[in-house]
C-alpha atoms as a PDB file:
ATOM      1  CA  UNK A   1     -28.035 -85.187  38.164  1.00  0.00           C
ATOM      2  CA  UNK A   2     -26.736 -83.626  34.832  1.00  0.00           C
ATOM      3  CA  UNK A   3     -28.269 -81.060  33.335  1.00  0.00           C
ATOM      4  CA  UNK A   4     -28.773 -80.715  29.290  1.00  0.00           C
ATOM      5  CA  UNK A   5     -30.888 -78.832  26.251  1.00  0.00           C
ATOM      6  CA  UNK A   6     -32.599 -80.929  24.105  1.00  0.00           C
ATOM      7  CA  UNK A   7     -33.255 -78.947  20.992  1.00  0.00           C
ATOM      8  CA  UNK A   8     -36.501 -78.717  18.698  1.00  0.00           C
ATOM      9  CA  UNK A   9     -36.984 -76.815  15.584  1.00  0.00           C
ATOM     10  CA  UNK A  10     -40.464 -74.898  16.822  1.00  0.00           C
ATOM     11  CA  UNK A  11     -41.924 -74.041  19.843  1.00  0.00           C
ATOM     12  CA  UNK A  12     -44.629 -76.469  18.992  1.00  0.00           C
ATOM     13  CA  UNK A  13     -42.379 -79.115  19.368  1.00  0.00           C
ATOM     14  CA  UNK A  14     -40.680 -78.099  22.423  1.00  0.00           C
ATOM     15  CA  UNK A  15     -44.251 -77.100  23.826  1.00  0.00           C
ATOM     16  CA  UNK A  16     -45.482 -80.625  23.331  1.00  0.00           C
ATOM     17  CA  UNK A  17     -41.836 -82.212  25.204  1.00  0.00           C
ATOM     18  CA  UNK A  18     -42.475 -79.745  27.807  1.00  0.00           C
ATOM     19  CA  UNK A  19     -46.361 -81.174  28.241  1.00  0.00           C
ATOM     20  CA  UNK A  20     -45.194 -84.673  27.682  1.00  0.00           C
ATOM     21  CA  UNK A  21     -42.292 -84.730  30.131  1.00  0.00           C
ATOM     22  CA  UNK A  22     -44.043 -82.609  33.002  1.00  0.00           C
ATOM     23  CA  UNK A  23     -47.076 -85.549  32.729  1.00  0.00           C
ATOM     24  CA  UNK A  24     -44.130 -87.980  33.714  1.00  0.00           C
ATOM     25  CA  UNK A  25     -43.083 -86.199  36.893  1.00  0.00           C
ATOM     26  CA  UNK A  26     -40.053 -84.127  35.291  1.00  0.00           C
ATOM     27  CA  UNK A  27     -39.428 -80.649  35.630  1.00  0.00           C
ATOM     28  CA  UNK A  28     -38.580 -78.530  32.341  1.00  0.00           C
ATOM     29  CA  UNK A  29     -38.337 -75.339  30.986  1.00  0.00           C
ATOM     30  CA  UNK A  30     -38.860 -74.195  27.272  1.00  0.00           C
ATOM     31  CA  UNK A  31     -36.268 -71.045  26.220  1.00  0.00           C
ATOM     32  CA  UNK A  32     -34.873 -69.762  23.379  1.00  0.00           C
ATOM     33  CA  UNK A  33     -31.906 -71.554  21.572  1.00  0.00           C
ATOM     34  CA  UNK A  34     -28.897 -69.892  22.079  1.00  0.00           C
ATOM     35  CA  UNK A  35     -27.779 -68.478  18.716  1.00  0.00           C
ATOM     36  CA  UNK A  36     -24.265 -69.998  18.278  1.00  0.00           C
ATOM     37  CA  UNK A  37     -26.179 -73.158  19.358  1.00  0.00           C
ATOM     38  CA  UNK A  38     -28.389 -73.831  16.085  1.00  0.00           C
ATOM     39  CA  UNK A  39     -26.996 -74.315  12.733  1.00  0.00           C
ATOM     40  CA  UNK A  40     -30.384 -73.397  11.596  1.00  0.00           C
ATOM     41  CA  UNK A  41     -31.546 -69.636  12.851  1.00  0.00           C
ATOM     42  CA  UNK A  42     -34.286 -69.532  15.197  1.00  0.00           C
ATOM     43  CA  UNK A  43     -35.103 -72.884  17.410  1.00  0.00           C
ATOM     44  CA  UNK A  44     -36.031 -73.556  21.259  1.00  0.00           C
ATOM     45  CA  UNK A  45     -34.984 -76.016  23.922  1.00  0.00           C
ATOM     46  CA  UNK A  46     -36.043 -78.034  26.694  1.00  0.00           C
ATOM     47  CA  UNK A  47     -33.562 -77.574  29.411  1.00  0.00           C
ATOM     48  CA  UNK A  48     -34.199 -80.659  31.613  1.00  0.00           C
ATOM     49  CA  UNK A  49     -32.462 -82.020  34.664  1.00  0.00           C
ATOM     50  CA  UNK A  50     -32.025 -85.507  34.951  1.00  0.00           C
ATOM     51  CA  UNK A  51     -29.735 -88.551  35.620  1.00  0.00           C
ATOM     52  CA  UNK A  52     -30.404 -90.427  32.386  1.00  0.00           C
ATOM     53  CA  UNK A  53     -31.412 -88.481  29.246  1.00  0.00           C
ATOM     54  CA  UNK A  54     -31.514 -91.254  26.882  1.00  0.00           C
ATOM     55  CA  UNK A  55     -34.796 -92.136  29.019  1.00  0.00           C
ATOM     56  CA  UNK A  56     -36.791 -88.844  28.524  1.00  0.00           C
ATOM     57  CA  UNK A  57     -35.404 -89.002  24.651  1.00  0.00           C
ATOM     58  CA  UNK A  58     -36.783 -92.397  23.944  1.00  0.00           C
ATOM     59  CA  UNK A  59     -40.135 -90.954  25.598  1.00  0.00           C
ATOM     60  CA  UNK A  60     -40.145 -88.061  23.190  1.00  0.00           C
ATOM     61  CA  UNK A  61     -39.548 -90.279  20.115  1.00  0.00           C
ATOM     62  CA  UNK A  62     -42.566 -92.944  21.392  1.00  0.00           C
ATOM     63  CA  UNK A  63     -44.557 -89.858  21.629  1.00  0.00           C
ATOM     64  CA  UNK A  64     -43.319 -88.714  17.659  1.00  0.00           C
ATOM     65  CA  UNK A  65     -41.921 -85.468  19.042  1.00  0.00           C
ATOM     66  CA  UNK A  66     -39.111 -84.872  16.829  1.00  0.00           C
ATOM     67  CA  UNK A  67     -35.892 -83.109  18.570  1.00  0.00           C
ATOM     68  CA  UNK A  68     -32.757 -82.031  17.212  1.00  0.00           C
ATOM     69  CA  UNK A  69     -29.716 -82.093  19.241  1.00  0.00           C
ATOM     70  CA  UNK A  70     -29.040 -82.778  22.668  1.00  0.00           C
ATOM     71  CA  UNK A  71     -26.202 -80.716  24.945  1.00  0.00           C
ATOM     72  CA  UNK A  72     -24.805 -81.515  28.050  1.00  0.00           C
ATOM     73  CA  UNK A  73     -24.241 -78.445  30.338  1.00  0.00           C
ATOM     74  CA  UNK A  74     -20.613 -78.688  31.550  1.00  0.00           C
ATOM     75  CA  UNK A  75     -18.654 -76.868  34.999  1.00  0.00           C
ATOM     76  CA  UNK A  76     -17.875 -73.211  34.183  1.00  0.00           C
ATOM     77  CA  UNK A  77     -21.051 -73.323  31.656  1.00  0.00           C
ATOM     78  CA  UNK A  78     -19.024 -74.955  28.455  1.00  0.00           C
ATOM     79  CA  UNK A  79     -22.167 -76.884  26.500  1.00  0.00           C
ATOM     80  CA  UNK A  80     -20.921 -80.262  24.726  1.00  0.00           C
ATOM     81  CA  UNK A  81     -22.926 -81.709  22.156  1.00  0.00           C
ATOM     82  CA  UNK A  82     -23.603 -85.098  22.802  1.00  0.00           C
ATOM     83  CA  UNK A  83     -23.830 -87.430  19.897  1.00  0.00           C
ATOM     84  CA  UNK A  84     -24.278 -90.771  21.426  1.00  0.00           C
ATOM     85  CA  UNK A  85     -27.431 -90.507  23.270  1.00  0.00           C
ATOM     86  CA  UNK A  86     -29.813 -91.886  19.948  1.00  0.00           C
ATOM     87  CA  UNK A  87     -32.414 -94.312  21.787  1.00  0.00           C
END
């Protein structure tokens, strides 16, 4: 299982993913965006645990939760955005 943020530009939006993935069965938990990690100021994330996050995406995107940008938590704590994971 990887681990990875999915970001969102409001808390409404991450609120709703959290609701929306926790209904499935999957565990998540809404934090503040690191700073260095949002072009845009302020912003939250959904840090989720899973083996396939192209899966939970698609869900979010069915469900018209709009996200952001999706990271992939790496050994030693490096973060790599991930660019390929569009449903």
């Amino acid at each position: 299982m990887k681990s990875y943020l999915i970001t969102f530009r409001s808390i409404t939006y991450g609120q709703r993913a959290e609701q929306t993935l926790r209904a499935l069965g999957k565990k998540s938990r809404l934090r503040r965006t690191p700073r260095w990690m949002e072009d845009r100021g302020c912003g939250y994330a959904l840090e989720v645990t899973t083996g396939e996050v192209s899966e939970l995406l698609a869900v979010l995107r069915q469900q018209q939760i709009p996200w952001r940008k999706v990271w992939l938590a790496r050994p030693g704590g490096e973060m790599e955005e991930l660019s390929n994971v569009l449903p």
